[in-house]
C-alpha atoms as a PDB file:
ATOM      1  CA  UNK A   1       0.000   0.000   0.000  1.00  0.00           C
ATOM      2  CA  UNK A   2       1.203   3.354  -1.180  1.00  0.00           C
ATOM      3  CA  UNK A   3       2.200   5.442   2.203  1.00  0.00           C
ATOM      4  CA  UNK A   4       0.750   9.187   2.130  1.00  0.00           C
ATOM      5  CA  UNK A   5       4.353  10.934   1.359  1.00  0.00           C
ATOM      6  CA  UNK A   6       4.771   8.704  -1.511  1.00  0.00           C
ATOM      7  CA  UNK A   7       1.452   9.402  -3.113  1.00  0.00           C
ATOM      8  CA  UNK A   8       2.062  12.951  -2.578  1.00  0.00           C
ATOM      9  CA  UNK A   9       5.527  12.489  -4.791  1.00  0.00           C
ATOM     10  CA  UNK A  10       3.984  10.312  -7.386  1.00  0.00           C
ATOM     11  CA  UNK A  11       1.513  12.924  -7.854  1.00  0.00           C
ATOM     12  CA  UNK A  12       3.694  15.867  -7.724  1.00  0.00           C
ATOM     13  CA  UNK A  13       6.089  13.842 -10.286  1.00  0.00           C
ATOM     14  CA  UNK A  14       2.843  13.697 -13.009  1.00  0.00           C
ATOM     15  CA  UNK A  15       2.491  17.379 -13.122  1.00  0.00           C
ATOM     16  CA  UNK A  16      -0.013  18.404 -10.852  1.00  0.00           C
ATOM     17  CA  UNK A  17       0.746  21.115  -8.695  1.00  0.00           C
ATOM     18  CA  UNK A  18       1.146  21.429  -5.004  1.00  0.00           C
ATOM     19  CA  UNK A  19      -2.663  22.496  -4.590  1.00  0.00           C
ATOM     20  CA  UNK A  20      -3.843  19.930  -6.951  1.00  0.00           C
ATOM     21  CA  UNK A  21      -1.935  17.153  -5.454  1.00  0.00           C
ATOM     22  CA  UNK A  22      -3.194  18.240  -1.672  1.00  0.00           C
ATOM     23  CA  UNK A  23      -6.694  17.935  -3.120  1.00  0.00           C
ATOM     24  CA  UNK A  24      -6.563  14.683  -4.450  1.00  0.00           C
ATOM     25  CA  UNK A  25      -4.585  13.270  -1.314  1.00  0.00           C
ATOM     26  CA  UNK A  26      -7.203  15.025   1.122  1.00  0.00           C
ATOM     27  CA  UNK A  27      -9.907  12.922   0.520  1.00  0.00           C
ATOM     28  CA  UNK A  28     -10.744  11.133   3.696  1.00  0.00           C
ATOM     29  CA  UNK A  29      -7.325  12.196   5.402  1.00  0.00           C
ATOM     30  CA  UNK A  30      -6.618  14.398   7.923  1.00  0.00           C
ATOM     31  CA  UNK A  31      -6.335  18.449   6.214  1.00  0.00           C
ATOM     32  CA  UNK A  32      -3.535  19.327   8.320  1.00  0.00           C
ATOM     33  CA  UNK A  33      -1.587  16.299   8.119  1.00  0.00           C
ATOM     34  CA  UNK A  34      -2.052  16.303   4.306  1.00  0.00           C
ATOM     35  CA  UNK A  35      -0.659  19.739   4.148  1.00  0.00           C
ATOM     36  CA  UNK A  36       2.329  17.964   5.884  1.00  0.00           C
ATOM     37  CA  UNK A  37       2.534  15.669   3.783  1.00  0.00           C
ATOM     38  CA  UNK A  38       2.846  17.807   0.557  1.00  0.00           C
ATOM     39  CA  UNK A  39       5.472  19.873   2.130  1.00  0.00           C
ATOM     40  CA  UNK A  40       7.481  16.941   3.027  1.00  0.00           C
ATOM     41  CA  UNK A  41       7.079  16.047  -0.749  1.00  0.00           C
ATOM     42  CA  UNK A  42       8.301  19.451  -1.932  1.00  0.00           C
ATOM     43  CA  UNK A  43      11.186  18.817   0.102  1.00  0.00           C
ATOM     44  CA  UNK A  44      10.613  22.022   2.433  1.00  0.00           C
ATOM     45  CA  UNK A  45      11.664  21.466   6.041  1.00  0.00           C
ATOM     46  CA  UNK A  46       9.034  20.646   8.256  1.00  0.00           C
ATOM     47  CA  UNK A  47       9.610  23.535  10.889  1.00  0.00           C
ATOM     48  CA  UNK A  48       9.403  25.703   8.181  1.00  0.00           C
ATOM     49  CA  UNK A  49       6.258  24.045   6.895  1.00  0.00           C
ATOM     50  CA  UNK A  50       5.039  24.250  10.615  1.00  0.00           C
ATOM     51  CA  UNK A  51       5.815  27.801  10.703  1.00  0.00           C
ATOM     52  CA  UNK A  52       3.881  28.727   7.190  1.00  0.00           C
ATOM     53  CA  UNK A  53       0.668  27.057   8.612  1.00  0.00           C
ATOM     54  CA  UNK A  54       0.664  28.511  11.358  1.00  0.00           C
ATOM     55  CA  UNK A  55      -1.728  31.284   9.915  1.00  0.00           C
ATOM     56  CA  UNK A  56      -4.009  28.634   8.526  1.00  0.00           C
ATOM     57  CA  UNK A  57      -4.621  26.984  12.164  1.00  0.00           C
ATOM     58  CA  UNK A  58      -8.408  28.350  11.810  1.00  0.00           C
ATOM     59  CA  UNK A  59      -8.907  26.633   8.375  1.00  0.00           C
ATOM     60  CA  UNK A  60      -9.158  23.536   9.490  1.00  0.00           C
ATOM     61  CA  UNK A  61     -12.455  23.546  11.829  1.00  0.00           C
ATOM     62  CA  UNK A  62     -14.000  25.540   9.123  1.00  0.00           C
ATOM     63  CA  UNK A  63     -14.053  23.286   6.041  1.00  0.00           C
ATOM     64  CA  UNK A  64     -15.933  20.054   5.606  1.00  0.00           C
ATOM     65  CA  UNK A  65     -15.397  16.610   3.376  1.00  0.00           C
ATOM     66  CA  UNK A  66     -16.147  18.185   0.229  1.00  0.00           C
ATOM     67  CA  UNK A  67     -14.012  21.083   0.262  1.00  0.00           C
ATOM     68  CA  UNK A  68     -10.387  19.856  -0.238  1.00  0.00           C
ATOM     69  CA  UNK A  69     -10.129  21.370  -3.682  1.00  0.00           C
ATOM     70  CA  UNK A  70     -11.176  24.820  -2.044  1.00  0.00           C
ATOM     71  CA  UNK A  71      -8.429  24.479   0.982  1.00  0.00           C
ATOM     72  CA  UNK A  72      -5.597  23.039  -1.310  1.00  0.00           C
ATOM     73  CA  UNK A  73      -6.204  26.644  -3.557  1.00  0.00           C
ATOM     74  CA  UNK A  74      -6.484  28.701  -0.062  1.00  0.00           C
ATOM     75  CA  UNK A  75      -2.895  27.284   1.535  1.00  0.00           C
ATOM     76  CA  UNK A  76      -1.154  27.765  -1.922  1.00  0.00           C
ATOM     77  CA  UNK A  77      -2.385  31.426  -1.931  1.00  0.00           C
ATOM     78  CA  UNK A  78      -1.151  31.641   1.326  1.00  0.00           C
ATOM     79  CA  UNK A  79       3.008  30.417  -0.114  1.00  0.00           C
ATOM     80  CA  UNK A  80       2.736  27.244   2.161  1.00  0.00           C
ATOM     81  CA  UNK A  81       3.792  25.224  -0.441  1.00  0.00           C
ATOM     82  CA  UNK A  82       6.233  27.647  -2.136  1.00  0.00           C
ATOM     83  CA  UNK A  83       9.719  26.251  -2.868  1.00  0.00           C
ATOM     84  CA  UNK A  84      12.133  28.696  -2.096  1.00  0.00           C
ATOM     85  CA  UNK A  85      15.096  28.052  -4.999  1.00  0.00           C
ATOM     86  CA  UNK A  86      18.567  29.541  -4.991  1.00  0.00           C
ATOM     87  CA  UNK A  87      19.667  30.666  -8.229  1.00  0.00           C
ATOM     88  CA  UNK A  88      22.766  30.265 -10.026  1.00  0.00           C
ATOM     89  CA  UNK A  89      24.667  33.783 -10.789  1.00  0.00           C
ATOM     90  CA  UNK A  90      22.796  35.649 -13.578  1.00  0.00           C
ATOM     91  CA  UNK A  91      19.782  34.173 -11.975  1.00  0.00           C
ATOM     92  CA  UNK A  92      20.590  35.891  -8.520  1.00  0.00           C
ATOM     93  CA  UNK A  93      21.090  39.307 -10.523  1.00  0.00           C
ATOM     94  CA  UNK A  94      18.440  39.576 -11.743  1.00  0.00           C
ATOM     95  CA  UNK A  95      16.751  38.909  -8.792  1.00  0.00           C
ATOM     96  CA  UNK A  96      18.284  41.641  -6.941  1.00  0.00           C
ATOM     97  CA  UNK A  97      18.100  43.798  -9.776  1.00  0.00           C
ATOM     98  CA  UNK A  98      13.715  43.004  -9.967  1.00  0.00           C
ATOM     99  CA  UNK A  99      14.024  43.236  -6.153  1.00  0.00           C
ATOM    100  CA  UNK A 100      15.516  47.116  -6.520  1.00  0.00           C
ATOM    101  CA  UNK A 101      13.363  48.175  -9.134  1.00  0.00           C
ATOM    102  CA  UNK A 102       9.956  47.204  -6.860  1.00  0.00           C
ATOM    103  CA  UNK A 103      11.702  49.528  -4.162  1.00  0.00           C
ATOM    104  CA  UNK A 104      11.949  52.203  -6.954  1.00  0.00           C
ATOM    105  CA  UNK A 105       8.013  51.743  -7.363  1.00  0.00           C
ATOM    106  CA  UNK A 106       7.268  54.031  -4.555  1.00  0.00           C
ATOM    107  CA  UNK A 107       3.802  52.808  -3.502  1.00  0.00           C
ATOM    108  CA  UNK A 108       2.756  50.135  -4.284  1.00  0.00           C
ATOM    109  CA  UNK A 109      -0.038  47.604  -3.151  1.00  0.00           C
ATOM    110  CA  UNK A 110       0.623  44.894  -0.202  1.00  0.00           C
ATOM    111  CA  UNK A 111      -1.379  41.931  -2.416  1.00  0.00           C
ATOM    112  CA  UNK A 112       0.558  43.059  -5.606  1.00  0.00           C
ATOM    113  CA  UNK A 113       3.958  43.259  -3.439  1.00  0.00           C
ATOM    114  CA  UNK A 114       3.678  39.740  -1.645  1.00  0.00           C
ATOM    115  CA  UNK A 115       2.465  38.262  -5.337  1.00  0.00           C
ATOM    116  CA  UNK A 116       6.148  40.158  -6.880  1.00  0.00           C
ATOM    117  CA  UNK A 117       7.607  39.035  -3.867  1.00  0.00           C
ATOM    118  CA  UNK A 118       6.896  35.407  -4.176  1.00  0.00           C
ATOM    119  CA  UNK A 119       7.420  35.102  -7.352  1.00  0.00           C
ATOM    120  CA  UNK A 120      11.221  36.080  -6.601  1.00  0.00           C
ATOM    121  CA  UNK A 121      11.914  33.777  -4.045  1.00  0.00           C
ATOM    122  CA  UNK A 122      10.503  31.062  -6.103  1.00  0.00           C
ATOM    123  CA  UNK A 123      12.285  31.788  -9.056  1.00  0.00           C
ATOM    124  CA  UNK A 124       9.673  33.020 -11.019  1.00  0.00           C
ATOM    125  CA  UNK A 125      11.698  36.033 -12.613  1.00  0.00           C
ATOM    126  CA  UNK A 126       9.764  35.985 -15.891  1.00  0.00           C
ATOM    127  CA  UNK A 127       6.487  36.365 -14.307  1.00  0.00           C
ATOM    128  CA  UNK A 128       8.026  38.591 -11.728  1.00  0.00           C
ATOM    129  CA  UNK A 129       9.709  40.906 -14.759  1.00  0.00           C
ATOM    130  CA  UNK A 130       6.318  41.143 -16.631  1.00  0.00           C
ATOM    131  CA  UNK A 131       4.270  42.490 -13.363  1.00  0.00           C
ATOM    132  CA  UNK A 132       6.959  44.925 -12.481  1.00  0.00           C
ATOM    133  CA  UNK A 133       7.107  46.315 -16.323  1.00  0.00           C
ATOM    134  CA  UNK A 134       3.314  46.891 -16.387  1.00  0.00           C
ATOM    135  CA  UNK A 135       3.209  48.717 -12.602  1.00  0.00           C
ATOM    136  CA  UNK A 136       3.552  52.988 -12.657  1.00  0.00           C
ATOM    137  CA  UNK A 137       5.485  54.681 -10.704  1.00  0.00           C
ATOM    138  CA  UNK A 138       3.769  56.705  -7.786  1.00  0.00           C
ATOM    139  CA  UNK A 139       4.531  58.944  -5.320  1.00  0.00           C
ATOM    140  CA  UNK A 140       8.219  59.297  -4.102  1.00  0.00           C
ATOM    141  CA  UNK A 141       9.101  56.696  -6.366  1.00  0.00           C
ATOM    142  CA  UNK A 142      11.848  56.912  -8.759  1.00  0.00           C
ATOM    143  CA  UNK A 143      10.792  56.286 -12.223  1.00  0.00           C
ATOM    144  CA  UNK A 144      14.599  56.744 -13.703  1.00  0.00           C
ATOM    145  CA  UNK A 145      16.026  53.865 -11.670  1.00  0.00           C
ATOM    146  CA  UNK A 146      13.225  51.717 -11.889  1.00  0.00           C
ATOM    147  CA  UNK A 147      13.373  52.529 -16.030  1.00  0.00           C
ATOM    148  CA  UNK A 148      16.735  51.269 -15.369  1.00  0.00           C
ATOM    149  CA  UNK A 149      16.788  48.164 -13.762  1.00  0.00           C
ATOM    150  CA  UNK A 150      14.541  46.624 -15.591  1.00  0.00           C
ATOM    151  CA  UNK A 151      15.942  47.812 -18.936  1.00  0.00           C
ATOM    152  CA  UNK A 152      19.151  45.644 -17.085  1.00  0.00           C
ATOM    153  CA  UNK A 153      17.035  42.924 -15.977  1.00  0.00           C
ATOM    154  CA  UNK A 154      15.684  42.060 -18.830  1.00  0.00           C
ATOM    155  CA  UNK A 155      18.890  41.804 -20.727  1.00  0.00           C
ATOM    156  CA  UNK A 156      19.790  39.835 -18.553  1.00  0.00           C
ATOM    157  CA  UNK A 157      16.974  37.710 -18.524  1.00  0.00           C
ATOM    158  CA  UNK A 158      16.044  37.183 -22.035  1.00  0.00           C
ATOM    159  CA  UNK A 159      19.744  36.110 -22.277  1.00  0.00           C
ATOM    160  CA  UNK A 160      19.612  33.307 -19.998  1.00  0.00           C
ATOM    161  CA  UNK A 161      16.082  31.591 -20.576  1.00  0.00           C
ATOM    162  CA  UNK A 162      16.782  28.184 -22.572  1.00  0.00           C
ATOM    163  CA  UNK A 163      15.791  28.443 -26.146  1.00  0.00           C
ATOM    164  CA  UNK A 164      13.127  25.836 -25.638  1.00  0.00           C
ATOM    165  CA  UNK A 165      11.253  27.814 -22.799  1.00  0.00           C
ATOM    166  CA  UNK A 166       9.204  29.470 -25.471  1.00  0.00           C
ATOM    167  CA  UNK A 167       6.473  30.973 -23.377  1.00  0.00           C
ATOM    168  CA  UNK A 168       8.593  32.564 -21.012  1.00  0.00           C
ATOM    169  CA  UNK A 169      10.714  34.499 -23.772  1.00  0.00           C
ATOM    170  CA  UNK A 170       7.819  35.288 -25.149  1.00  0.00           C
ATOM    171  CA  UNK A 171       6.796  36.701 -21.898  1.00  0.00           C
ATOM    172  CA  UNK A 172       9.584  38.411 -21.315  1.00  0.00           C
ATOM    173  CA  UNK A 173      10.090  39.829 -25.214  1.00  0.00           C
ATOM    174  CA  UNK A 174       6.633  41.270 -24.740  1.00  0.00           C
ATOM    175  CA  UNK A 175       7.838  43.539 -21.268  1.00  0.00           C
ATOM    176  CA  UNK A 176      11.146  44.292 -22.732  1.00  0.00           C
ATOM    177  CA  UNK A 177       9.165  46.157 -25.660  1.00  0.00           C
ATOM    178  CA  UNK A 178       7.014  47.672 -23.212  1.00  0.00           C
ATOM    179  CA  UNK A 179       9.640  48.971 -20.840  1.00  0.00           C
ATOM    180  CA  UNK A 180      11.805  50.485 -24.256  1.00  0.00           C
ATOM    181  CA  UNK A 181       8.539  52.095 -24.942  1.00  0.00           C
ATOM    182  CA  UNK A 182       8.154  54.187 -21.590  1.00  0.00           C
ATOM    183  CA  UNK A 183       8.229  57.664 -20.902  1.00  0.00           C
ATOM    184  CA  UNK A 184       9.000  59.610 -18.232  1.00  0.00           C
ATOM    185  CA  UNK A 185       5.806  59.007 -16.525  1.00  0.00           C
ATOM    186  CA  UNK A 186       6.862  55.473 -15.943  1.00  0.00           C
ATOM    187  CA  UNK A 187       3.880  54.003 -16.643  1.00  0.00           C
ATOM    188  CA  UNK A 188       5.099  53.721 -20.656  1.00  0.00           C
ATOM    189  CA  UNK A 189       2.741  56.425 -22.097  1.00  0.00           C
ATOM    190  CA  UNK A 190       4.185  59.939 -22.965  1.00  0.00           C
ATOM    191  CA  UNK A 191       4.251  62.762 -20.590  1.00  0.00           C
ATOM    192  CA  UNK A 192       1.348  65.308 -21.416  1.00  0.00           C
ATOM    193  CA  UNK A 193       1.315  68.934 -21.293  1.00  0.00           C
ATOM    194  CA  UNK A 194      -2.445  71.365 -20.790  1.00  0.00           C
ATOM    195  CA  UNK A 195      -0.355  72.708 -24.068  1.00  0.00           C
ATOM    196  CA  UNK A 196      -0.946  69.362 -25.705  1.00  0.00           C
ATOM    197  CA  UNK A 197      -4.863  69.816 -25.291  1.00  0.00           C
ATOM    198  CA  UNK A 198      -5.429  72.762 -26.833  1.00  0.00           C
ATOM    199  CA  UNK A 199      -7.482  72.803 -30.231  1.00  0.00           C
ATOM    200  CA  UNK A 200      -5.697  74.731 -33.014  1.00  0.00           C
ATOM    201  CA  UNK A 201      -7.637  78.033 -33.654  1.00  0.00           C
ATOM    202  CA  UNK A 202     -10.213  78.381 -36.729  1.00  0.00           C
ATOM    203  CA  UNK A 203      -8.757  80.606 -39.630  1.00  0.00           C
ATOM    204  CA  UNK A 204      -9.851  84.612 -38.719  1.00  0.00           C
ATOM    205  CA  UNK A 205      -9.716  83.597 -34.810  1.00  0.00           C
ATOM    206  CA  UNK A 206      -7.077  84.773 -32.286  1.00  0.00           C
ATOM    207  CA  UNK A 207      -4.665  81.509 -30.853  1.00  0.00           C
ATOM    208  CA  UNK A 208      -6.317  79.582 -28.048  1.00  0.00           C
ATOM    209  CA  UNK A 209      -4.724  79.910 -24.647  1.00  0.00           C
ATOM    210  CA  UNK A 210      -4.486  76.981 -21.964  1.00  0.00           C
ATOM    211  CA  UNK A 211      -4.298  78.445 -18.960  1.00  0.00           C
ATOM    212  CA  UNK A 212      -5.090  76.129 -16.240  1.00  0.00           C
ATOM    213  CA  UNK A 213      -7.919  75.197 -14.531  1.00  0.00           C
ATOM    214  CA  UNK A 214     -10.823  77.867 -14.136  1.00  0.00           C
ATOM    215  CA  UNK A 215     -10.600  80.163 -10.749  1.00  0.00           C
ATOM    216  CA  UNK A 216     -12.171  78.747  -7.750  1.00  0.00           C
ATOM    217  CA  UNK A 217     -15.289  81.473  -6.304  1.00  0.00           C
ATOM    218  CA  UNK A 218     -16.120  80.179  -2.635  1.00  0.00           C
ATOM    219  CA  UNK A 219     -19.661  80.828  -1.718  1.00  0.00           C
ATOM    220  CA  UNK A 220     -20.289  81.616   1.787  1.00  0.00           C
ATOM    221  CA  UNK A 221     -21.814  79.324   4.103  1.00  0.00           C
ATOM    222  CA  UNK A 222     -21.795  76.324   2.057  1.00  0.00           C
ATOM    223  CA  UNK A 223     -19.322  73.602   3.448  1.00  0.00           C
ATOM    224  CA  UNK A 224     -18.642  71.512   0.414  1.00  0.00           C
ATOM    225  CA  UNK A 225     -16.929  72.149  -2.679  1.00  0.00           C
ATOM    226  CA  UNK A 226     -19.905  72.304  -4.751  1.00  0.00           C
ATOM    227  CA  UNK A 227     -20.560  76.026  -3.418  1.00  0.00           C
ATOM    228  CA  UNK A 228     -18.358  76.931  -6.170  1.00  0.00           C
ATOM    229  CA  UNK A 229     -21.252  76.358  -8.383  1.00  0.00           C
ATOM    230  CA  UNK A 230     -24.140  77.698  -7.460  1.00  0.00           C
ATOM    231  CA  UNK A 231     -25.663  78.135 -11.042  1.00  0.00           C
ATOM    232  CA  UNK A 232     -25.093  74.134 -11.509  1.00  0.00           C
ATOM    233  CA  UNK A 233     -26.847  73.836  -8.018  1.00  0.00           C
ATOM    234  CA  UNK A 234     -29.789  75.763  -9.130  1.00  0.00           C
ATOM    235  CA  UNK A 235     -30.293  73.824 -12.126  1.00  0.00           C
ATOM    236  CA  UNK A 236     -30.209  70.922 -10.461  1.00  0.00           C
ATOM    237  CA  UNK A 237     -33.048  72.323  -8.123  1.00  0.00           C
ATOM    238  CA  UNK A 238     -30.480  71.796  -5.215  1.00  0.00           C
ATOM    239  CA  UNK A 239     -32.591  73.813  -2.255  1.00  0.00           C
ATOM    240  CA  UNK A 240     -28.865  74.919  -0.831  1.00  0.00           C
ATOM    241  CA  UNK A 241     -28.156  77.062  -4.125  1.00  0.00           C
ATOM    242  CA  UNK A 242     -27.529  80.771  -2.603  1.00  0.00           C
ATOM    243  CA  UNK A 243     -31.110  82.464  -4.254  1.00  0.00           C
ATOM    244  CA  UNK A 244     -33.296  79.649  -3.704  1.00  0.00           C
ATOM    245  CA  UNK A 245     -36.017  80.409  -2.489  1.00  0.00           C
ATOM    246  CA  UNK A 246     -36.874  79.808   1.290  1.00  0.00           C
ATOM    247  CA  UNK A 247     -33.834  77.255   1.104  1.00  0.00           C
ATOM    248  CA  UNK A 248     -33.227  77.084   5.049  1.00  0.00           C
ATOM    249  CA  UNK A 249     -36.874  76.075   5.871  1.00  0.00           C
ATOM    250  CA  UNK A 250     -36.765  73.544   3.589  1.00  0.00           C
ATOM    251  CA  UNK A 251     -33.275  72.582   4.764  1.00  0.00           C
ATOM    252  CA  UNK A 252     -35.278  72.127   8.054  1.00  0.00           C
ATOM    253  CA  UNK A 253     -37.967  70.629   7.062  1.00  0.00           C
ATOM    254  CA  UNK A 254     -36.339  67.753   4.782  1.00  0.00           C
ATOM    255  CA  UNK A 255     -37.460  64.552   5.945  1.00  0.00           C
ATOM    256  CA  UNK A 256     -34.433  61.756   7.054  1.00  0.00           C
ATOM    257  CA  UNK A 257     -32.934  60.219   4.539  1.00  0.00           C
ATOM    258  CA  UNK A 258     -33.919  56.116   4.680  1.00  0.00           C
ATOM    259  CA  UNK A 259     -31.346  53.925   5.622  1.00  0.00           C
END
């Protein structure tokens, strides 16, 4: 009879994946110990496997027979049965280089950043490359150095993917095109100007001017910004516009809103 760890192998050895193989194997086991059991398969020490579970302690009580397919995708979303590799050289450069230009991102999402992040440590640098070209650059970030290491990256990259990993240089053809084409902006469209917006003028008719956006004209006593507009307001019927008419009392008298 085929013991638990060795079903786990056989089954990662056929090509299904870590979630996959913890679904078929959970049938009638014990969740826990089948998440174990996979780890032990993957080869990934079982204090560390321990320690990556120990987030998931509440999963077990709340899943039934029925849902191992469910659990097996919930513990690979949360990197329990990520393989950490170690690279060889290039591999590790690029790595660190990917790695530097996420810090050059400036802000950046936590679910995006832990999804770049495992990718990395899993050696995932085509997936990871891709992701990082098609993020902008926000806030304090540096859009210069980010241009540049992954302009570096992905030499380096598309230079050491075997010829016969087609989708991957495909992959990673398709974000070194995109990252020549960005701008300054860093999020590969050209920088625009108010200049840029403006329609040429119509023969006999003086240039058109951009000048910015149109001067703001507070009204008093109205606490939001739509008391710049009080002509809007009135069209609207809005019983707040400055002349309407009798506008507190109605304020007043406005019944509660239903909730």
């Amino acid at each position: 009879m085929t013991s638990p760890e060795e079903g786990a192998r056989e089954a990662l050895r056929s090509g299904l994946p870590p979630a996959a193989a913890y679904a078929e194997l959970a049938v009638g086991a014990d969740f826990r110990d089948t998440a174990l059991v996979v780890c032990d398969a993957l080869s990934i020490p079982r204090a560390e496997a321990e320690h990556r579970m120990r987030g998931a302690e509440e999963l077990w009580d709340d899943f039934a027979p029925g849902d191992e397919e469910l659990l097996g995708e919930l513990l690979d979303l949360a990197a329990v049965f990520d393989v950490h590799v170690t690279l060889d050289g290039p591999g590790e450069q690029v790595r660190r280089l990917l790695g530097r230009a996420m810090g050059a991102l400036g802000r950046i999402s936590s679910g995006i950043a832990v999804g770049i992040s495992r990718n990395l440590s899993t050696g995932r640098l085509p997936e990871a490359y891709a992701v990082l070209v098609g993020l902008p650059v926000r806030g304090r970030g540096d859009p210069v150095r980010h241009r540049e290491e992954l302009s570096s990256a992905g030499e380096l990259l598309a230079a050491r993917l075997p010829p016969d990993e087609e989708t991957a240089a495909a992959l990673v053809r398709e974000a070194r095109e995109r990252c020549a084409r960005r701008g300054t902006t860093g999020d590969g469209r050209p920088r625009r100007s108010l200049s840029d917006l403006a329609r040429p003028a119509a023969s006999g008719t003086a240039p058109r001017c951009v000048v910015g956006p149109a001067p703001v004209r507070p009204v008093p006593g109205r606490p939001s910004a739509l008391r710049c507009f009080p002509s809007a307001l009135r069209a609207w019927g809005d019983p707040m516009a400055p002349d309407a008419a009798g506008s507190a009392d109605k304020i007043r008298k406005r019944p509660p809103r239903a909730r």
